[in-house]
Protein backbone atom coordinates (compact mmCIF):
# COMPACT_ATOMS: atom_id res chain seq x y z
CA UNK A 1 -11.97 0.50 9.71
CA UNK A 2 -10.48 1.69 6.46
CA UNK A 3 -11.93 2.30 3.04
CA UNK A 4 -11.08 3.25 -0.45
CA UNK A 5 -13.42 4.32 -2.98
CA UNK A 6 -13.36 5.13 -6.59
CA UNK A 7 -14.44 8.44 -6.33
CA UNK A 8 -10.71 9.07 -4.72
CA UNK A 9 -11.15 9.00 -1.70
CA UNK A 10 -9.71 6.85 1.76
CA UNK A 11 -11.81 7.24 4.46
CA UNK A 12 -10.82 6.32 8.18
CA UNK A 13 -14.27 4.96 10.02
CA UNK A 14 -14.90 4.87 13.81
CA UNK A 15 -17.49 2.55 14.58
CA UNK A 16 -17.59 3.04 18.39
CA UNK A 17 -18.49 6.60 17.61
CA UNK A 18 -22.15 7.63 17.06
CA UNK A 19 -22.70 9.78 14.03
CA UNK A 20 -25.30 11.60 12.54
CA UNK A 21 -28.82 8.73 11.71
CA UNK A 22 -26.93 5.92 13.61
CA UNK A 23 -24.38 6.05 10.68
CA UNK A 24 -20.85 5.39 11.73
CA UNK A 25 -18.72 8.47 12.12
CA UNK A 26 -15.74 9.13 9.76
CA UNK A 27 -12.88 10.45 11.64
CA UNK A 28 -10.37 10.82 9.07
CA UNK A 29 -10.77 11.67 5.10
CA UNK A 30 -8.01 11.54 2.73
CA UNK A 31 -9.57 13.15 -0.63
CA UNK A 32 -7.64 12.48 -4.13
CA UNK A 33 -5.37 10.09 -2.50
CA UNK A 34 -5.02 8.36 -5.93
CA UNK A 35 -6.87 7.63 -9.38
CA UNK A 36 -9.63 5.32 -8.08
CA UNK A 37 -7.79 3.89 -4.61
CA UNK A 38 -8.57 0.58 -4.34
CA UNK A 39 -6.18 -0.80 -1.53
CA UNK A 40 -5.90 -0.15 2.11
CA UNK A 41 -4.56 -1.29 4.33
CA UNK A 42 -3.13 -0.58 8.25
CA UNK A 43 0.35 -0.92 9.57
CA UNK A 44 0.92 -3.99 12.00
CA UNK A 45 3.59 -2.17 13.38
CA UNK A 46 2.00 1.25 14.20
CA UNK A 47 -1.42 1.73 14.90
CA UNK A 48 -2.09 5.20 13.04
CA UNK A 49 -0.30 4.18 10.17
CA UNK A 50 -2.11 3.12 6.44
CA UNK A 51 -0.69 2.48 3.30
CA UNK A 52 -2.58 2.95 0.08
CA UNK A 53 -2.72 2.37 -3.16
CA UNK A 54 -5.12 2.74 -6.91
CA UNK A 55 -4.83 3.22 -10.16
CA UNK A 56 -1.83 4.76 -10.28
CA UNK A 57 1.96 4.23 -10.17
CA UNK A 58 1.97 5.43 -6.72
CA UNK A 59 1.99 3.65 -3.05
CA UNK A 60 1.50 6.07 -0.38
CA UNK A 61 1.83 5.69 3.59
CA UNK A 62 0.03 8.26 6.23
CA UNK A 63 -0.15 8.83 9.76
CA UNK A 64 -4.00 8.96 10.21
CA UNK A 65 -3.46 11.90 13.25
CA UNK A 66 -1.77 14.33 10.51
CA UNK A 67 -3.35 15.08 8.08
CA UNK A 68 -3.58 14.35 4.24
CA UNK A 69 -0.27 14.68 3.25
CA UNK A 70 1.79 11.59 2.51
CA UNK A 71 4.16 9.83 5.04
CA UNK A 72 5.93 8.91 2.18
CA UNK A 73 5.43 8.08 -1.64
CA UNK A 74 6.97 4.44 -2.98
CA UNK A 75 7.41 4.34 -6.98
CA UNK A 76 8.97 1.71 -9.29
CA UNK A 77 6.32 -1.18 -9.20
CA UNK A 78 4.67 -0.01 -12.66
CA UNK A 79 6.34 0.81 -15.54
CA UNK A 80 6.40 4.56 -15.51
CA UNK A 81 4.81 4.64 -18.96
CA UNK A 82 1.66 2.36 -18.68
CA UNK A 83 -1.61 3.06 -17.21
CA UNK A 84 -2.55 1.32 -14.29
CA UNK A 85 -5.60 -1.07 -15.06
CA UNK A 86 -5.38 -4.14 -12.51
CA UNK A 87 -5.72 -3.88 -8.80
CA UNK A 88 -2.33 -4.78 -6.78
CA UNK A 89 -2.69 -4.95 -2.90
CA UNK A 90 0.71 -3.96 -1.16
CA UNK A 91 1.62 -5.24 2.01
CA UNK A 92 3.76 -4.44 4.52
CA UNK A 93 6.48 -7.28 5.43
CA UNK A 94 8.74 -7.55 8.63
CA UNK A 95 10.77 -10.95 7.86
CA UNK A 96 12.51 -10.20 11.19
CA UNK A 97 11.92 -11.52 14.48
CA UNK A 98 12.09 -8.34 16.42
CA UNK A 99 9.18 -6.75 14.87
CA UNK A 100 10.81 -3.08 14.62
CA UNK A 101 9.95 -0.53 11.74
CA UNK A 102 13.63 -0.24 10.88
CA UNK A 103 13.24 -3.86 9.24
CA UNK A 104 10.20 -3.09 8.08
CA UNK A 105 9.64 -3.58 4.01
CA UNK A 106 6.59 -3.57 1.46
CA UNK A 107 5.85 -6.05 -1.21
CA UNK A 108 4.05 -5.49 -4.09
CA UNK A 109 3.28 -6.35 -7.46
CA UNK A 110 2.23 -4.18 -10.25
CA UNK A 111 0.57 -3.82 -13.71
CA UNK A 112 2.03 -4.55 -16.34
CA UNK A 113 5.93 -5.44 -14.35
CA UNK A 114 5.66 -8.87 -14.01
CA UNK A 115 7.47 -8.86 -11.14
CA UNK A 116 7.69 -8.48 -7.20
CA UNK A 117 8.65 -5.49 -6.18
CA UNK A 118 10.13 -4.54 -2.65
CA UNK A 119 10.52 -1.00 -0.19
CA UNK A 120 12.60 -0.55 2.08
CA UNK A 121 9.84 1.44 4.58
CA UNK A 122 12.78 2.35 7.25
CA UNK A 123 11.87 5.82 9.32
CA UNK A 124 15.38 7.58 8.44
CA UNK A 125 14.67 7.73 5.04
CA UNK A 126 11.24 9.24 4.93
CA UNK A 127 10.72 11.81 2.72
CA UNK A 128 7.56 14.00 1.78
CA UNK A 129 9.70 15.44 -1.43
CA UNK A 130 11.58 12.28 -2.67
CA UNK A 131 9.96 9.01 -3.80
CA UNK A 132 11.39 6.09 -2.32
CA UNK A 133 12.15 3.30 -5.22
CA UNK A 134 12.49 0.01 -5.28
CA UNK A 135 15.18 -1.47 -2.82
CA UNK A 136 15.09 -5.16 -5.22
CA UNK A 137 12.68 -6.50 -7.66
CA UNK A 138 12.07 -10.24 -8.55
CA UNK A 139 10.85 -11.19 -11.75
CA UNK A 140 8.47 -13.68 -12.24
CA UNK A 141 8.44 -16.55 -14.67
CA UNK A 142 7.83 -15.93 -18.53
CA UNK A 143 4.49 -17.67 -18.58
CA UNK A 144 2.85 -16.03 -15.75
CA UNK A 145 1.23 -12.62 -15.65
CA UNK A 146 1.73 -10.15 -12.81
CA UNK A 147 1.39 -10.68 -9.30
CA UNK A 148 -2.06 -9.43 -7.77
CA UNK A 149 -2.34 -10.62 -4.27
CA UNK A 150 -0.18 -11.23 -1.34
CA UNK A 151 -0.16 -12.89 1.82
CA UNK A 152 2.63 -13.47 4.39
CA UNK A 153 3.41 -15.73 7.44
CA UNK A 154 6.60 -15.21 9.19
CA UNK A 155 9.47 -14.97 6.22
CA UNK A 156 6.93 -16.69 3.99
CA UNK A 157 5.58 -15.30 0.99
CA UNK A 158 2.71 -16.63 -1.25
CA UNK A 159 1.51 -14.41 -4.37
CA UNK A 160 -1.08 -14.89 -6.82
CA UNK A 161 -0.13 -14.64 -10.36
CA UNK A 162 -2.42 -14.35 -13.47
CA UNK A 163 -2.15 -17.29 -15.48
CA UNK A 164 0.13 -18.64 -13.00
């Protein structure tokens, strides 16, 4: 199980594993992940794999088994300029058939953008230094707000939109 929490921190819980009281045992703690993380959520493609988000202009993936530094950092789905106030919820997105990483993209809305925004999450161009931006970026209608929630099935998309 995985867990964000406004005090900054993602925390990776083991419930098979006996901690201290009968509490469950955290086995992994990412501290100051973002401002307030409020999204998590786990790879389908790789099991060690999360990608998380807050109040920030920030989406970050890990690899649960190394540590607290960053996979790789995704930037573009807020305007730059704007503090983050609304929750988005990134997903990860494999319209493919074949299911491989290299395929692999994540959708998201964001504050204040009024649009959809989509990474390319491909393995050759990780980088811990250099943010990956947006690969394309739809806009949504003129009368709706920005996209909060996703869902996908197959090559399908849905999305909420405030006011929309």
């Amino acid at each position: 199980l995985a867990s964000a929490s406004d005090d900054g921190t993602v925390a990776i819980h083991d419930y098979r594993v006996d901690g201290q009281n009968g509490k469950n045992k955290v086995i992994a703690e990412i501290s100051d992940a973002h401002n307030r993380p409020h999204s998590v959520v786990w790879n389908p493609l790789s099991e060690n794999e999360i990608m998380t988000a807050g109040h920030d202009d920030k989406i970050f993936t890990f690899d649960i088994r190394q540590g607290t530094q960053p996979l790789v950092s995704f930037h573009g789905h807020v305007p730059s300029n704007s503090r983050c106030k609304k929750i988005h919820h990134p997903i990860f997105f494999n319209p493919c058939s074949n299911m491989t990483n290299s395929e692999q993209f994540i959708l998201t809305g964001g504050d204040g953008s009024r649009s959809l925004s989509m990474f390319r999450n491909k393995n050759s161009e990780r980088s811990k230094e250099q943010p990956i931006s947006v690969y394309s970026r739809g806009k949504l209608p003129a009368d709706c707000g920005d996209a909060g929630s996703l869902a996908t099935q197959g090559k399908r998309v849905a999305a909420v939109v405030d006011g929309g």
